[in-house]
N, C-alpha and C. Protein backbone atom coordinates (compact mmCIF):
# COMPACT_ATOMS: atom_id res chain seq x y z
N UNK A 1 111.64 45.29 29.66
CA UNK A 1 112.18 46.22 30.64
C UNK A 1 112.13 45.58 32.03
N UNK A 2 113.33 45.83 32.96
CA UNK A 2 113.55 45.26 33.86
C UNK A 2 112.55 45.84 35.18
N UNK A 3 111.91 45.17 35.98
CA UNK A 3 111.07 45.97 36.78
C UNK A 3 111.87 46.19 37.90
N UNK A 4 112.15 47.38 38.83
CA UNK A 4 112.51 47.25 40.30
C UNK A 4 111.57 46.52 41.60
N UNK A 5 112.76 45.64 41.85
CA UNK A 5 111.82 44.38 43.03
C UNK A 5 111.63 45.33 44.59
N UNK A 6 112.91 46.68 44.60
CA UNK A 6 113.12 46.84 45.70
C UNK A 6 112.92 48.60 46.02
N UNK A 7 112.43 48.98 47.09
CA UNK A 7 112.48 50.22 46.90
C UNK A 7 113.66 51.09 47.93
N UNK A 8 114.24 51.54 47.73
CA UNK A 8 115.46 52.06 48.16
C UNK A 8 114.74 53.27 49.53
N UNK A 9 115.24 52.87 50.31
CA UNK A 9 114.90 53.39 51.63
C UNK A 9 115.99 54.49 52.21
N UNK A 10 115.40 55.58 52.66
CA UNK A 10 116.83 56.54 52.61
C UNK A 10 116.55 56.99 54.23
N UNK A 11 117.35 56.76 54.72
CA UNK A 11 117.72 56.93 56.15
C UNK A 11 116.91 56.13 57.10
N UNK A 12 117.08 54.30 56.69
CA UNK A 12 116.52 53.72 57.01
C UNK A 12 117.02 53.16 58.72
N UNK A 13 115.98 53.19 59.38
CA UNK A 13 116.73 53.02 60.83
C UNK A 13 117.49 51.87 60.90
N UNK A 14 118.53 51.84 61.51
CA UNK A 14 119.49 51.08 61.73
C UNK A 14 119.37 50.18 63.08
N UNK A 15 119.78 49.00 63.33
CA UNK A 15 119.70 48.36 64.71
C UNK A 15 121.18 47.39 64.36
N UNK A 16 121.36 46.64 65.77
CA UNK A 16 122.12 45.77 65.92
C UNK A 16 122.04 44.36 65.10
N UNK A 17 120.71 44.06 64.96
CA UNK A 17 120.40 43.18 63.73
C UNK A 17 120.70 43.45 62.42
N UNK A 18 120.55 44.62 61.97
CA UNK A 18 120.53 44.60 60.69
C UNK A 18 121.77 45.15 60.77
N UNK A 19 122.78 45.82 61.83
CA UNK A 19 124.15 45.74 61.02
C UNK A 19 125.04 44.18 61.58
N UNK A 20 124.42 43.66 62.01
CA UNK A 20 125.09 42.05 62.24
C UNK A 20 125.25 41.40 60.83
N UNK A 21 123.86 41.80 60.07
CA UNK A 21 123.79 40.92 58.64
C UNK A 21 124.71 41.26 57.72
N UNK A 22 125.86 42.13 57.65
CA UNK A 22 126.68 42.42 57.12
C UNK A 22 128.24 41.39 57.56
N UNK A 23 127.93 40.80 58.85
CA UNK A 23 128.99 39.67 59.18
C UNK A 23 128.32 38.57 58.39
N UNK A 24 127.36 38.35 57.77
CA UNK A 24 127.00 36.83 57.25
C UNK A 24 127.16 36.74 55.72
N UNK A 25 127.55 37.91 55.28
CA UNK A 25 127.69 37.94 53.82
C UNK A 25 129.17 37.48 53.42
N UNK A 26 129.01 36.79 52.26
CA UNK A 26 130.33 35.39 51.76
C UNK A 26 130.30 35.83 50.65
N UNK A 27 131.38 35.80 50.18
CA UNK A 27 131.99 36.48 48.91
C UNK A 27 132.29 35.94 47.84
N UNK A 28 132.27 35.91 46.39
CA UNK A 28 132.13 35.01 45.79
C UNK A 28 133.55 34.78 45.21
N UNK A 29 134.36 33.43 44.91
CA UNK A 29 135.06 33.12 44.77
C UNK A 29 136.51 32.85 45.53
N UNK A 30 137.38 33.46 45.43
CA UNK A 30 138.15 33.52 46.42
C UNK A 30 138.81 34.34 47.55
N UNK A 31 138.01 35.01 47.18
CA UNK A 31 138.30 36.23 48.18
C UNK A 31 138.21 35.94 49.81
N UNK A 32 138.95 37.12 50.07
CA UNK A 32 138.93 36.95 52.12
C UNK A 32 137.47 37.12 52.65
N UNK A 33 137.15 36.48 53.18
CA UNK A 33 135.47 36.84 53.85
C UNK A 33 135.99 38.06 54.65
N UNK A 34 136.72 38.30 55.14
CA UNK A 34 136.60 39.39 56.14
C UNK A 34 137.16 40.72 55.48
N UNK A 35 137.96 40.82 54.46
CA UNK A 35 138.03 41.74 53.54
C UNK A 35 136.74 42.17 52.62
N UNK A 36 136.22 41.33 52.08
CA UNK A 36 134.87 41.26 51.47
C UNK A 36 133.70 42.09 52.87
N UNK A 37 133.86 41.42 53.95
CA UNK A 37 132.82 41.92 54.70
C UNK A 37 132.74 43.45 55.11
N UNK A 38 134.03 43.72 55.26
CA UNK A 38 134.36 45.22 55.70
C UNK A 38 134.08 46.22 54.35
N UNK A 39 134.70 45.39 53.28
CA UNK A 39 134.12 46.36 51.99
C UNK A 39 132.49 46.53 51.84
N UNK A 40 131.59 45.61 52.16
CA UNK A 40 130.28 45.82 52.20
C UNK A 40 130.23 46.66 53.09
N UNK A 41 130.24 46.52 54.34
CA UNK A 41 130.02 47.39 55.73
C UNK A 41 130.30 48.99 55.31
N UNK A 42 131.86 49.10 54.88
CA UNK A 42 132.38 50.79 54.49
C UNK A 42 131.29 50.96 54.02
N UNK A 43 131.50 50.21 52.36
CA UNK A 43 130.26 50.93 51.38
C UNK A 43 128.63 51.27 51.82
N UNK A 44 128.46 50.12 52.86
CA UNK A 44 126.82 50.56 53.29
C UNK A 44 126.33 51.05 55.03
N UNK A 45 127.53 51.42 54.94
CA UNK A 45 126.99 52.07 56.90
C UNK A 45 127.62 53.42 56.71
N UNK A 46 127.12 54.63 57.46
CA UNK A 46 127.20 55.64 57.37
C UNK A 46 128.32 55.25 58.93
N UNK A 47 129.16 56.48 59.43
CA UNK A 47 130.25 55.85 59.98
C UNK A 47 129.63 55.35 61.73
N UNK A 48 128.73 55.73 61.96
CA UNK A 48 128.68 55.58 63.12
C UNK A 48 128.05 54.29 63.24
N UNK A 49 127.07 53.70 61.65
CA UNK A 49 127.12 52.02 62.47
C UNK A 49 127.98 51.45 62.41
N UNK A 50 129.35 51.73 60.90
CA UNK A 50 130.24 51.44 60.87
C UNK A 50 131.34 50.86 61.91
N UNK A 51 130.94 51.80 62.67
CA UNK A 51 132.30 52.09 64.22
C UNK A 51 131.43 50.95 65.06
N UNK A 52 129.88 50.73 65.24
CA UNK A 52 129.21 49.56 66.33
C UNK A 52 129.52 47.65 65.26
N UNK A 53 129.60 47.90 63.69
CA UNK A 53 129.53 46.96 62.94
C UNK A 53 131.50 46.51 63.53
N UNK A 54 132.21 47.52 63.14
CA UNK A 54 133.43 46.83 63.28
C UNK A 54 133.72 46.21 65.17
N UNK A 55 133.03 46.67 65.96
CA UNK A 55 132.60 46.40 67.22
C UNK A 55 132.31 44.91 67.73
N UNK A 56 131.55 44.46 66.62
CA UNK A 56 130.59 43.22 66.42
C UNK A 56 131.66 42.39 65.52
N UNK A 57 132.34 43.05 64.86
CA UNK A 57 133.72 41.90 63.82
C UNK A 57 134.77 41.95 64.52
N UNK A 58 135.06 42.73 65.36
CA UNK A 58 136.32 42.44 66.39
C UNK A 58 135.71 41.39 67.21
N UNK A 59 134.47 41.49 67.98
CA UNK A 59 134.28 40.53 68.90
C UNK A 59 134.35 38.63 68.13
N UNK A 60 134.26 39.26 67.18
CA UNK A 60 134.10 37.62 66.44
C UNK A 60 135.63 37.10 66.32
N UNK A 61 136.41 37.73 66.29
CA UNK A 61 137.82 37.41 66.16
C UNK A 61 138.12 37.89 64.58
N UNK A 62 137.38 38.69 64.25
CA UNK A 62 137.69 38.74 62.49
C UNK A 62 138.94 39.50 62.44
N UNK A 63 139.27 38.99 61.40
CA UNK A 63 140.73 39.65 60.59
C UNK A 63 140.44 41.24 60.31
N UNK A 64 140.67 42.08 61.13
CA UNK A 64 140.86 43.98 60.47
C UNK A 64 141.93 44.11 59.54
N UNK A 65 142.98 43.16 59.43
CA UNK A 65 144.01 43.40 58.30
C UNK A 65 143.71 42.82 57.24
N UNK A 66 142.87 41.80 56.95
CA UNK A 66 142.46 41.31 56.02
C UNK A 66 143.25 41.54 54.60
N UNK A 67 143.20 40.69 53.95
CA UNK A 67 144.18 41.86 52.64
C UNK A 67 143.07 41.22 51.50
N UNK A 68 143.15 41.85 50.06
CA UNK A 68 142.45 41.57 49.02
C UNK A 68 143.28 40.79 47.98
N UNK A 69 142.93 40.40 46.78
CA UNK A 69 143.86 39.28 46.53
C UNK A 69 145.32 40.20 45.36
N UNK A 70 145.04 41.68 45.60
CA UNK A 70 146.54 42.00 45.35
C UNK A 70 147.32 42.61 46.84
N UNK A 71 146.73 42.30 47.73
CA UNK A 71 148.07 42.33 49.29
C UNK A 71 147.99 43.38 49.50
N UNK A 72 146.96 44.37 49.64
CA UNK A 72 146.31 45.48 50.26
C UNK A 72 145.35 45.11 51.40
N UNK A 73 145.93 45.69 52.46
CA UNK A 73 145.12 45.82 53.80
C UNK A 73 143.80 46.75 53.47
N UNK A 74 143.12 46.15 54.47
CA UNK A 74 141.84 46.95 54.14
C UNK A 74 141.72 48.36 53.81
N UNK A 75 142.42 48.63 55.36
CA UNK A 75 142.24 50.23 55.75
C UNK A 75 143.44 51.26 54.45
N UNK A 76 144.51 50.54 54.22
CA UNK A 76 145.28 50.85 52.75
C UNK A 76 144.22 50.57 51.63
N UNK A 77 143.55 50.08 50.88
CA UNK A 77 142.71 50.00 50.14
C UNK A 77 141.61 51.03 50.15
N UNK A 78 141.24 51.22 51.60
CA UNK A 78 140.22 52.76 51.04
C UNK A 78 140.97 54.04 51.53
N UNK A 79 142.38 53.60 52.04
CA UNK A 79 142.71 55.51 52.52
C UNK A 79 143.32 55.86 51.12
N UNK A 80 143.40 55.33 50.06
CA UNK A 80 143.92 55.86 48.94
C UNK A 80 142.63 56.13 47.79
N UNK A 81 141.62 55.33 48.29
CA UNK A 81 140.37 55.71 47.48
C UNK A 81 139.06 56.60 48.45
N UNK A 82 139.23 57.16 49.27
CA UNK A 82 138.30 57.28 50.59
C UNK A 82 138.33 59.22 50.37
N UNK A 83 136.89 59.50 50.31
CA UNK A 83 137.15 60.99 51.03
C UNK A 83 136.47 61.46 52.13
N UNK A 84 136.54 60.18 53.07
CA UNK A 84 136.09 60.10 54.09
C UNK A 84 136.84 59.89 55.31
N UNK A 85 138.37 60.38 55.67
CA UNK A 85 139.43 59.99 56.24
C UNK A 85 138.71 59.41 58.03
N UNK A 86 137.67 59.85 58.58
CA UNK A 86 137.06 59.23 59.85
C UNK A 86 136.90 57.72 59.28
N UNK A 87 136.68 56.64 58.19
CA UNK A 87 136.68 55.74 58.71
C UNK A 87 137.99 55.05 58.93
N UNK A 88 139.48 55.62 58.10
CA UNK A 88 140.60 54.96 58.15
C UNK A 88 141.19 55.62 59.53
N UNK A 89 140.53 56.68 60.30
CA UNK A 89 140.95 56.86 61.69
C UNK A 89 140.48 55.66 62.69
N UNK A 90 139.03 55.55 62.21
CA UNK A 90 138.23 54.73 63.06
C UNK A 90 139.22 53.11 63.04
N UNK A 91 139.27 52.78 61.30
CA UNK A 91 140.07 51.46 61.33
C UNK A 91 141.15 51.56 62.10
N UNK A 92 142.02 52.30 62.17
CA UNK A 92 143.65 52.40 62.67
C UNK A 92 143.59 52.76 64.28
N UNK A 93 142.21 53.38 65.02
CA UNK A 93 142.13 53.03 66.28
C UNK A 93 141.68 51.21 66.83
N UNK A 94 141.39 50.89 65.94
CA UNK A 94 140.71 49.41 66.82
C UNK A 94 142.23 48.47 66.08
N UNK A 95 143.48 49.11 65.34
CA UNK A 95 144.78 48.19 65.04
C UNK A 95 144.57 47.79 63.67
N UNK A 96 143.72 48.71 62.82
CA UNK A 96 144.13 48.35 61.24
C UNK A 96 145.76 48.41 61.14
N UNK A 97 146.20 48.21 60.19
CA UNK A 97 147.65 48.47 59.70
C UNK A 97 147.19 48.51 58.20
């Protein structure tokens, strides 16, 4: 039986460090790093670090259109799977398409 290494922390405080570490994550194979990065970020920031994380990937020059390797833009990729429509507002104010 597999043991758990990690214990899952629930409303763990958030800082500028620890949503930076979501720009250093590399994706395996061929995928877009910056498509890959934003899919981690959606899936693990509640929206408001979300909105300071995409803050910190604009300043880097990162790709917000990013596409995945069937030619879906980010913010198209979760407004058709999303029941969360504030983050595809949030994407489409900073120039998702």
């Amino acid at each position: 039986m597999l043991k758990k290494d990690k214990v899952k922390i629930i409303d763990e405080e958030m800082n500028d460090e620890k949503i930076r570490r979501f720009l250093t994550l590399k994706p395996y194979g061929d995928e877009s790093e910056d498509f890959y990065v934003l899919t981690k970020a959606y899936r693990g920031l509640p929206i408001e670090y979300f909105a300071t994380f995409l803050e910190m990937f604009l300043a880097e020059g990162r790709d917000i259109n990013a596409k995945n390797a069937q030619g879906q833009s980010f913010v198209s990729f979760i407004e058709g799977n999303s029941n969360f429509p504030e983050f595809v507002e949030l994407l489409r104010s900073k120039g998702a398409q």
